[in-house]
N, C-alpha and C. Protein backbone atom coordinates (compact mmCIF):
# COMPACT_ATOMS: atom_id res chain seq x y z
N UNK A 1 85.38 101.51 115.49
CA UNK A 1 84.36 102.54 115.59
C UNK A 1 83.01 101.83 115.66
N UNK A 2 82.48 102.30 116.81
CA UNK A 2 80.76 100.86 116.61
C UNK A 2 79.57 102.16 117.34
N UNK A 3 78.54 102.18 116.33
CA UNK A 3 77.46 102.49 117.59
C UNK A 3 76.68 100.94 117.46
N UNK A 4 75.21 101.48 117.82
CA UNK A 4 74.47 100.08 118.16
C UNK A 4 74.46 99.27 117.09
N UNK A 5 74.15 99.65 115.97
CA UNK A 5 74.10 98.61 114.93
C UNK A 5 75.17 98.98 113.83
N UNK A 6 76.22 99.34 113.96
CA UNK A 6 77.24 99.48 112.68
C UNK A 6 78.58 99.67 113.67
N UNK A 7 80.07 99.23 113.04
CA UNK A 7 80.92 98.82 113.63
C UNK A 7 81.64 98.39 111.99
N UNK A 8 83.06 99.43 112.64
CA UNK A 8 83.92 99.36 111.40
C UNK A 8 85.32 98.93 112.02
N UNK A 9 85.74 97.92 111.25
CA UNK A 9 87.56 97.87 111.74
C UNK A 9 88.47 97.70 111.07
N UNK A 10 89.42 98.38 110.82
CA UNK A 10 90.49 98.22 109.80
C UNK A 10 91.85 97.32 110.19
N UNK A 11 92.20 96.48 108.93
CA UNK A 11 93.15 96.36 109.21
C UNK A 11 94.54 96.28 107.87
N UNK A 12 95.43 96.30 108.48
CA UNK A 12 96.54 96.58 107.32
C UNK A 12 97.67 95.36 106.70
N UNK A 13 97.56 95.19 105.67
CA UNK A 13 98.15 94.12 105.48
C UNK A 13 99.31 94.98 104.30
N UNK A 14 99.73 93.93 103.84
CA UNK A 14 101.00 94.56 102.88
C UNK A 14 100.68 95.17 101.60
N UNK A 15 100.75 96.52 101.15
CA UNK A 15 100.46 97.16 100.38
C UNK A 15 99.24 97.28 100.07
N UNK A 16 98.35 97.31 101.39
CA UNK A 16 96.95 96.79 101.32
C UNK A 16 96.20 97.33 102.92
N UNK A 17 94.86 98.16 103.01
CA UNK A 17 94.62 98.28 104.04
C UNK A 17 92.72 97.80 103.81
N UNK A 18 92.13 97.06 104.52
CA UNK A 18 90.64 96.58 104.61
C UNK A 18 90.01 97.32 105.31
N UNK A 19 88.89 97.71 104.85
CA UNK A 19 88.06 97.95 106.38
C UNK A 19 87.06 97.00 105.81
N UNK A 20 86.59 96.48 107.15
CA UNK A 20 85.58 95.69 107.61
C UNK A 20 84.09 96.37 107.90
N UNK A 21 83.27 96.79 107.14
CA UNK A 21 82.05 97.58 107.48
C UNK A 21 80.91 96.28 107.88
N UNK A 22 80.24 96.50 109.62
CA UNK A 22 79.47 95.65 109.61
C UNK A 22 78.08 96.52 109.73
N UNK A 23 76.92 95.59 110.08
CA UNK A 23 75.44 96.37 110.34
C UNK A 23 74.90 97.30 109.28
N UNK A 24 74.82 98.37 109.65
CA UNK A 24 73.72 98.95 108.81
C UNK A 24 74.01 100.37 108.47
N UNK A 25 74.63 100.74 107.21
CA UNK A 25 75.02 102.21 106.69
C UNK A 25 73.99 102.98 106.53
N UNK A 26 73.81 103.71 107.16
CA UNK A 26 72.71 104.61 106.94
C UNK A 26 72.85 106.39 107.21
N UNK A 27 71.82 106.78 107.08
CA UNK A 27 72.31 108.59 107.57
C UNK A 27 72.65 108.94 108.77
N UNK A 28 71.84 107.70 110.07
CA UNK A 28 72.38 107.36 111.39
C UNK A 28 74.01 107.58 111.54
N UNK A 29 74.37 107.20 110.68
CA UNK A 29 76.11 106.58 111.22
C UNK A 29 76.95 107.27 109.97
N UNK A 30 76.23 107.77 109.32
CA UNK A 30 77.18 108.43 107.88
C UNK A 30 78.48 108.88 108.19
N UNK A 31 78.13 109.83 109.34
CA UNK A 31 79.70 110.88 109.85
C UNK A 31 80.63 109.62 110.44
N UNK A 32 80.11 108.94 110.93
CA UNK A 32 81.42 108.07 111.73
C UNK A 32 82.13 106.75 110.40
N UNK A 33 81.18 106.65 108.95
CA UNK A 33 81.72 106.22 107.81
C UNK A 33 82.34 107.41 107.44
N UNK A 34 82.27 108.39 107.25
CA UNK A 34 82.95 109.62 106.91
C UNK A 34 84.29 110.03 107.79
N UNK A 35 84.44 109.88 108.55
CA UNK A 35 84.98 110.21 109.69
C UNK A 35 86.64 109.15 109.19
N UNK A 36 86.06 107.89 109.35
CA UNK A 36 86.83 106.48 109.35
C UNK A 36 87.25 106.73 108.01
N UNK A 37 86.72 107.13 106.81
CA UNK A 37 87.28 106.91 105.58
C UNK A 37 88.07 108.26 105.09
N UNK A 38 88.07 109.14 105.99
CA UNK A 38 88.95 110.30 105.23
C UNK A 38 89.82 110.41 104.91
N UNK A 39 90.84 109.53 106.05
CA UNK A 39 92.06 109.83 106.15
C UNK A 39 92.88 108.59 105.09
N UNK A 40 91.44 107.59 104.99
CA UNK A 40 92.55 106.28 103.78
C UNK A 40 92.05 106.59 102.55
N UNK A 41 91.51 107.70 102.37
CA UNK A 41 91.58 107.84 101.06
C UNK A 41 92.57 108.19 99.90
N UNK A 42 93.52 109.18 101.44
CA UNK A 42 94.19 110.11 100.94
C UNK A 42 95.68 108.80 101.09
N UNK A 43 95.38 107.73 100.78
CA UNK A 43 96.87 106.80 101.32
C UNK A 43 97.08 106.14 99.42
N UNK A 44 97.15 106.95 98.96
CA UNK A 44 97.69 106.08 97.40
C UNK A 44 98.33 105.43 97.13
N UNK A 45 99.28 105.24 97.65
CA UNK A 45 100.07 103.81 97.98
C UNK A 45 99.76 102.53 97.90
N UNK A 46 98.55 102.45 98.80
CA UNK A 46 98.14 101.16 99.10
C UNK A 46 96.98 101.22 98.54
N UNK A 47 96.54 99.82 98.57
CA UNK A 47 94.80 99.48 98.07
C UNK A 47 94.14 99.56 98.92
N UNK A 48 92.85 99.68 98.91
CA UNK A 48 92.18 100.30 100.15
C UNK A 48 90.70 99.52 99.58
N UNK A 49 90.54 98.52 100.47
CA UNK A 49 89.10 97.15 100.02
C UNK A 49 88.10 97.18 101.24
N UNK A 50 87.27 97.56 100.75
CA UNK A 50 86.03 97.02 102.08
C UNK A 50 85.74 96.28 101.83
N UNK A 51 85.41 95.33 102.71
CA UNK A 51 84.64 93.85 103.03
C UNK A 51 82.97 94.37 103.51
N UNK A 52 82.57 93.74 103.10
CA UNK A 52 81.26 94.27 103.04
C UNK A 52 80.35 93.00 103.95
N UNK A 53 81.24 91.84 103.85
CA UNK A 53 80.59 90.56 104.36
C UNK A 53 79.26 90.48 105.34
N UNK A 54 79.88 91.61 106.40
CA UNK A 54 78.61 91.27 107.90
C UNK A 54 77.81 92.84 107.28
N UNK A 55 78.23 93.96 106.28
CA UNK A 55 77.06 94.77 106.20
C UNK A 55 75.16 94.16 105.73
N UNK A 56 74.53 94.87 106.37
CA UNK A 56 73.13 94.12 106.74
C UNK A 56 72.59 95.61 105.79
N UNK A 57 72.64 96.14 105.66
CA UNK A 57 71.82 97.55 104.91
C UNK A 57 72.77 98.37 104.64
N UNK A 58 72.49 98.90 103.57
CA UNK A 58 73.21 100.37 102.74
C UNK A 58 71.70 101.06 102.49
N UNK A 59 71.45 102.34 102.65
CA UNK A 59 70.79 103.44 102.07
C UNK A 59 71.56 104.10 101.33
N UNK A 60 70.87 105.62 100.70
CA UNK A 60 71.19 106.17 99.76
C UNK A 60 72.31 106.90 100.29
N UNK A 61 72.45 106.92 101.53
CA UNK A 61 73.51 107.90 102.01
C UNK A 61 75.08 107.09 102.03
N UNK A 62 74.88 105.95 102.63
CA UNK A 62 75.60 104.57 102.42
C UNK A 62 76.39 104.64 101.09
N UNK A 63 75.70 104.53 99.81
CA UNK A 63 75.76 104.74 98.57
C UNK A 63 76.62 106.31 98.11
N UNK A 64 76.34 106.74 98.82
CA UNK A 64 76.97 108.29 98.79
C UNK A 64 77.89 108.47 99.24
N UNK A 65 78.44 107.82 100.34
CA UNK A 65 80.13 107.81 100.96
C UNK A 65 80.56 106.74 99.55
N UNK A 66 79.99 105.95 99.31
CA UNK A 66 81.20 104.84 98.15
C UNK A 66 81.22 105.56 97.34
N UNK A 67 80.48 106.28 96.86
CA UNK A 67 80.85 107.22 95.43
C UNK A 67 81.76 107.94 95.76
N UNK A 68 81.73 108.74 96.59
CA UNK A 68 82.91 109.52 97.00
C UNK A 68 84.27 108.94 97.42
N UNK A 69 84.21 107.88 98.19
CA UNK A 69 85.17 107.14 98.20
C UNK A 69 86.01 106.87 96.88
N UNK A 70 85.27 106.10 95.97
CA UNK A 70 85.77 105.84 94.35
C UNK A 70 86.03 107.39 93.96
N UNK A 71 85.78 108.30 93.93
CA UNK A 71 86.02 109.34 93.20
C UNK A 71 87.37 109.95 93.62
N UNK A 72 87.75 109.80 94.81
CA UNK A 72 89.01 110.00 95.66
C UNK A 72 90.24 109.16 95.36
N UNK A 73 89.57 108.14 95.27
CA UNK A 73 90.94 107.17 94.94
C UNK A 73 90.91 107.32 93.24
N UNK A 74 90.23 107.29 92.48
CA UNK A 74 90.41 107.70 91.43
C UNK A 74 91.21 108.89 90.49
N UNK A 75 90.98 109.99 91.47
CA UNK A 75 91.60 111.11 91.53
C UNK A 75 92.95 111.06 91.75
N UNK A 76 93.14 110.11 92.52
CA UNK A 76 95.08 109.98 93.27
C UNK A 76 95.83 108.95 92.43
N UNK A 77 94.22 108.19 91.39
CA UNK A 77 95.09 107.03 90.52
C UNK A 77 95.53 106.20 91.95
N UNK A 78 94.44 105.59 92.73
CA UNK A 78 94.60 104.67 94.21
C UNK A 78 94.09 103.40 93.74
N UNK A 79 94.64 102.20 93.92
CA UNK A 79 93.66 101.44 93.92
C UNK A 79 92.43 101.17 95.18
N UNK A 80 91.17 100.73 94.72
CA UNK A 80 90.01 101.10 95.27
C UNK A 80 89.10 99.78 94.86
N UNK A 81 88.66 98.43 96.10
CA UNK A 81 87.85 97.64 95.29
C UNK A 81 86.67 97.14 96.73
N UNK A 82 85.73 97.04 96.32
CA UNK A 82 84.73 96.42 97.66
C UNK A 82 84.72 94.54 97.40
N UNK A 83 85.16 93.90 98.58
CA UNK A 83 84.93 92.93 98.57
C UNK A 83 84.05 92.13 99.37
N UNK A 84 83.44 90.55 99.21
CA UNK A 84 82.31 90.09 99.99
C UNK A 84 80.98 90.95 100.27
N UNK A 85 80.33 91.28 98.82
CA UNK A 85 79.32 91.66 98.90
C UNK A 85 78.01 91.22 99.08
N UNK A 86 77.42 90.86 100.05
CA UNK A 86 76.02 90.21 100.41
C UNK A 86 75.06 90.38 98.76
N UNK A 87 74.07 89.35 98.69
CA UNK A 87 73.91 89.31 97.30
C UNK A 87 72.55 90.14 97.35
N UNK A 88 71.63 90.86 98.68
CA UNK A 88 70.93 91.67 98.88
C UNK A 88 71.69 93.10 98.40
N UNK A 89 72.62 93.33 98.92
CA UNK A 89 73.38 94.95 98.76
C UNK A 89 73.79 94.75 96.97
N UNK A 90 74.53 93.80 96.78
CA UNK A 90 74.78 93.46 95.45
C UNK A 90 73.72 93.92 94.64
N UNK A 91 72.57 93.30 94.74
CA UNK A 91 71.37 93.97 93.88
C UNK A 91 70.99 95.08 94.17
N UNK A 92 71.18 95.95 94.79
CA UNK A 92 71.18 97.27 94.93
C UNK A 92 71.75 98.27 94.32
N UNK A 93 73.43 97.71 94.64
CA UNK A 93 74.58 97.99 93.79
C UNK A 93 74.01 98.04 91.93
N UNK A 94 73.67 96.87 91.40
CA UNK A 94 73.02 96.29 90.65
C UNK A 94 72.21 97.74 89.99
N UNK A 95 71.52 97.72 91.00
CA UNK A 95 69.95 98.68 90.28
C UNK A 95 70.57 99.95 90.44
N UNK A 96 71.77 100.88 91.10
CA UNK A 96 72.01 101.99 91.21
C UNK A 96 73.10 102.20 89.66
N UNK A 97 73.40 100.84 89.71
CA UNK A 97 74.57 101.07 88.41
C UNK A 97 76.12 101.13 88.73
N UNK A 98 76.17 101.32 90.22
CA UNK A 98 77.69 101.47 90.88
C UNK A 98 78.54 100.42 90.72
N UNK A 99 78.10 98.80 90.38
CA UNK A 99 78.89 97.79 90.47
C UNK A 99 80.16 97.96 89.76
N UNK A 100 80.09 98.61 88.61
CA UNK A 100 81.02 98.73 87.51
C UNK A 100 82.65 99.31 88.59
N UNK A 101 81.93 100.39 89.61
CA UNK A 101 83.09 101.08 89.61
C UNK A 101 83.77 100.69 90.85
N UNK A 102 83.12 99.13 91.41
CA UNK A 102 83.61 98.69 92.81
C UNK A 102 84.08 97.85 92.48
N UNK A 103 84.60 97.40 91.12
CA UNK A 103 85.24 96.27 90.78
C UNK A 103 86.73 95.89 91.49
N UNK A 104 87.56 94.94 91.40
CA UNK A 104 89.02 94.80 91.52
C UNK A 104 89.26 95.26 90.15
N UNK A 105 90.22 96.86 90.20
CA UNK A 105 90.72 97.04 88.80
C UNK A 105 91.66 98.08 89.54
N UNK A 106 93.58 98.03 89.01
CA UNK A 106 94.27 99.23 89.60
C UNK A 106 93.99 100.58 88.55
């Protein structure tokens, strides 16, 4: 899924599915993060990890799909963890208070 500056790709490994979020989360592109994450939320089975590596910006809206994200997999008892967090978004993470709940924990 890509517009000009954001581009998501999943892939599936064993008892385990990644998405790859690159560029820039914003209210621009929210629906097509919304869009991409609906359907693995609902996959409890598996762990479900974003890589965060090539993301360049999160806004508040950005911030607002991961909450919901965590609240979903939480709900199904899913595991749910963000990995390769840029140490800019990290401090963000940081100052919103969310780090706690993007941890690796089943």
């Amino acid at each position: 899924m890509l517009s000009n500056k954001f581009s998501l790709r999943t892939e599936n490994r064993e008892g385990q599915t990644i998405v790859f979020v690159s560029g820039e989360l914003d209210l621009e592109v929210a629906s097509q993060m919304r869009a991409a994450m609906e359907p693995l939320m609902e996959l409890s089975d598996r762990r479900l990890t974003l890589n965060l590596r090539d993301l360049k910006y999160i806004d508040s809206t950005g911030i607002g799909i991961l909450i919901s994200v965590v609240k979903a997999r939480h709900a199904r008892n899913a595991p749910f963890d963000v990995e390769h967090v840029p140490n800019n978004i990290r401090k963000l993470f940081d100052m919103t208070g969310i780090t706690p709940f993007l941890a690796k924990a089943e």
